[in-house]
Protein backbone atom coordinates (compact mmCIF):
# COMPACT_ATOMS: atom_id res chain seq x y z
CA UNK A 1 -0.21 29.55 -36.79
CA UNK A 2 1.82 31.39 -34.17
CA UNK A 3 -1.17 31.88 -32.06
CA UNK A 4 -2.25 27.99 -32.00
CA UNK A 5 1.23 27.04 -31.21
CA UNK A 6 1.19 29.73 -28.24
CA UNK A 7 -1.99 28.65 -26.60
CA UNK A 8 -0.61 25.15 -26.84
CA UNK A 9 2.49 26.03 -25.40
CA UNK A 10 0.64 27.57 -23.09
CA UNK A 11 -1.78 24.79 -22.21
CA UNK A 12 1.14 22.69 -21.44
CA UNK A 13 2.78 24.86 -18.99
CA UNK A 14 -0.51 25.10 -16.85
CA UNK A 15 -0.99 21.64 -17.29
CA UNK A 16 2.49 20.96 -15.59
CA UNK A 17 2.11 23.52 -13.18
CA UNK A 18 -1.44 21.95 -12.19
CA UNK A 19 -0.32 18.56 -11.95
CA UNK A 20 1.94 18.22 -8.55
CA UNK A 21 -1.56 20.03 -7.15
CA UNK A 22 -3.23 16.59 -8.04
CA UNK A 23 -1.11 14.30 -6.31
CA UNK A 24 -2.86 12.27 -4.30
CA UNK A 25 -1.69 11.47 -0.83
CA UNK A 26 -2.26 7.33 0.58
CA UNK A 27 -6.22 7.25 1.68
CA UNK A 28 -5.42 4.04 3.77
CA UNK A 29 -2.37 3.63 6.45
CA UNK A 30 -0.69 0.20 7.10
CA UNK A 31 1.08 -0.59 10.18
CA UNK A 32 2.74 -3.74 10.44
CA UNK A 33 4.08 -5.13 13.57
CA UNK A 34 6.46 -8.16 14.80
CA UNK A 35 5.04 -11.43 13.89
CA UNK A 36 4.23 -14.25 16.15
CA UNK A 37 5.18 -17.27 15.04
CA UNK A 38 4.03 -17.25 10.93
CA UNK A 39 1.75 -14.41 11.34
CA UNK A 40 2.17 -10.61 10.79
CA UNK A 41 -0.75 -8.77 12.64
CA UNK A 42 -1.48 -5.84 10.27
CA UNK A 43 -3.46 -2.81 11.21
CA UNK A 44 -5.83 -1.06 8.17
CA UNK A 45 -6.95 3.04 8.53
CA UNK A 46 -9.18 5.09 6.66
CA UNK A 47 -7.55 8.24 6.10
CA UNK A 48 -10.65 9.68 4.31
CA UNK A 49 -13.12 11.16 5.11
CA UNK A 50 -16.08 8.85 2.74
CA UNK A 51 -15.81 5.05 3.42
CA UNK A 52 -13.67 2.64 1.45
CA UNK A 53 -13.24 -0.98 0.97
CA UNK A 54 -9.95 -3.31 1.36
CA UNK A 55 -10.51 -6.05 -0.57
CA UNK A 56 -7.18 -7.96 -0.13
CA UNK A 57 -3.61 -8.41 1.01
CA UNK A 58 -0.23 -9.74 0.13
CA UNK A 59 2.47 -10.20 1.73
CA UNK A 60 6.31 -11.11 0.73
CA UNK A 61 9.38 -12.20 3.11
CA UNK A 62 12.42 -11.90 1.61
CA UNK A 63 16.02 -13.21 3.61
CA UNK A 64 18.08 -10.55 4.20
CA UNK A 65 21.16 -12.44 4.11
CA UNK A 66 20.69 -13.97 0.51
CA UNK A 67 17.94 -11.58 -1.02
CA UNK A 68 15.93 -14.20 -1.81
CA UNK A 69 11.96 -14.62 -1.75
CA UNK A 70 11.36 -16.99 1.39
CA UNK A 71 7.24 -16.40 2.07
CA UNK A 72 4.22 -15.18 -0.48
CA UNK A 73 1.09 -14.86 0.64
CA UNK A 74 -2.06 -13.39 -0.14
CA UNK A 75 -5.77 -13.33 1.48
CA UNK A 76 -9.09 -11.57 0.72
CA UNK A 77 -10.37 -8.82 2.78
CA UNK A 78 -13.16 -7.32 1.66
CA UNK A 79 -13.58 -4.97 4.56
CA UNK A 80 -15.54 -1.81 3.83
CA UNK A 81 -13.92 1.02 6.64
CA UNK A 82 -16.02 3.86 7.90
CA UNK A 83 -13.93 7.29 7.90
CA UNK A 84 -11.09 7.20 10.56
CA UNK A 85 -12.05 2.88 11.46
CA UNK A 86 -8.96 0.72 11.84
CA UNK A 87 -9.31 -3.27 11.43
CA UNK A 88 -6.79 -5.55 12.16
CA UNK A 89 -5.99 -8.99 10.90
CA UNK A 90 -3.21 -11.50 10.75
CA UNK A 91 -1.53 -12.50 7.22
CA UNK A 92 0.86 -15.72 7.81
CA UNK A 93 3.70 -17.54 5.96
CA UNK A 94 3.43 -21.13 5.02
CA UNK A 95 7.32 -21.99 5.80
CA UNK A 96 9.39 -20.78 8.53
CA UNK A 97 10.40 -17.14 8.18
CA UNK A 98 14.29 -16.47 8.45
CA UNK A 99 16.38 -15.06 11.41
CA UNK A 100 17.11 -11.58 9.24
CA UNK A 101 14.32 -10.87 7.47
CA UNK A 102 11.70 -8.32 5.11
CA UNK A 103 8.13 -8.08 5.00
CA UNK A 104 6.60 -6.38 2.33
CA UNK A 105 2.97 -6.02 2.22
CA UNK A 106 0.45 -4.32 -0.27
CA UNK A 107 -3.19 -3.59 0.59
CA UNK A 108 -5.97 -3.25 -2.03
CA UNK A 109 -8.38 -0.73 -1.58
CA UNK A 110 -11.06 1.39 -4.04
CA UNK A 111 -9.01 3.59 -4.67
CA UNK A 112 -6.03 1.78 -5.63
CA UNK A 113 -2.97 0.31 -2.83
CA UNK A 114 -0.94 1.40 -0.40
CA UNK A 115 2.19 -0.93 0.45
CA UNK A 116 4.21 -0.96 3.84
CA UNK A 117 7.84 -2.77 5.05
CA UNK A 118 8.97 -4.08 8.22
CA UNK A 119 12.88 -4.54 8.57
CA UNK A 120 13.88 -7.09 11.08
C-alpha cells in the first residue's frame, strides 16, 4: 500500500512540474487600430509555423464613463492564414461609438481565440 500511494504521489508531482512546460503561447496576434467612423480595422497573424483558419470575430464597445455595453458585433471570417500571413478587415458598430471608449475584440481560430483591447 505504501508503494502505490508513493508512485501516485509521485505521478502528481511530475505531472505539476510538467504542466507550466505545456502552456501554450497565442498562435494568432491581433492588432487593433483607431476606428474610422463605425469601423475598427483589425489586423490577423499567424504566429505558427502550419496554417490556421479564423473563422470569426466579435467585437464589444463599452463607455468608459458609465461602464456600460454601447456596440456588439460579430462577423464571419473564415480566412485560412499561411505561416507568418497577416489579413486585415474592418469590424463596425451599428450606433455611434462614445467620446471615451473600449474595444474588446475576440478572434476565433482552430486552435481556439485570442482576444485584444484598445483604450481610447
Amino acid at each position: 500500500m505504501k508503494l502505490f500511494i508513493r508512485s501516485v504521489i509521485a505521478v502528481l508531482f511530475l505531472a505539476a512540474f510538467t504542466l507550466p512546460a505545456l502552456a501554450q503561447s497565442p498562435k494568432l496576434a491581433i492588432k487593433i487600430s483607431s476606428p474610422s467612423g463605425k469601423c475598427f480595422p483589425l489586423t490577423l497573424k499567424n504566429l505558427q509555423s502550419t496554417p490556421l483558419t479564423a473563422t470569426a470575430a466579435y467585437l464589444v464597445v463599452f463607455d468608459q464613463t458609465n461602464c456600460k455595453k454601447t456596440c456588439d458585433s460579430k462577423i464571419g471570417i473564415n480566412k485560412a492564414l499561411k505561416p507568418c500571413e497577416a489579413y486585415g478587415f474592418r469590424i463596425c458598430c451599428s450606433g455611434s461609438l462614445p467620446p471615451k471608449y473600449i474595444a474588446y475584440v475576440k478572434v476565433f481560430y482552430s486552435g481556439g481565440y485570442n482576444e485584444s483591447f484598445l483604450v481610447n
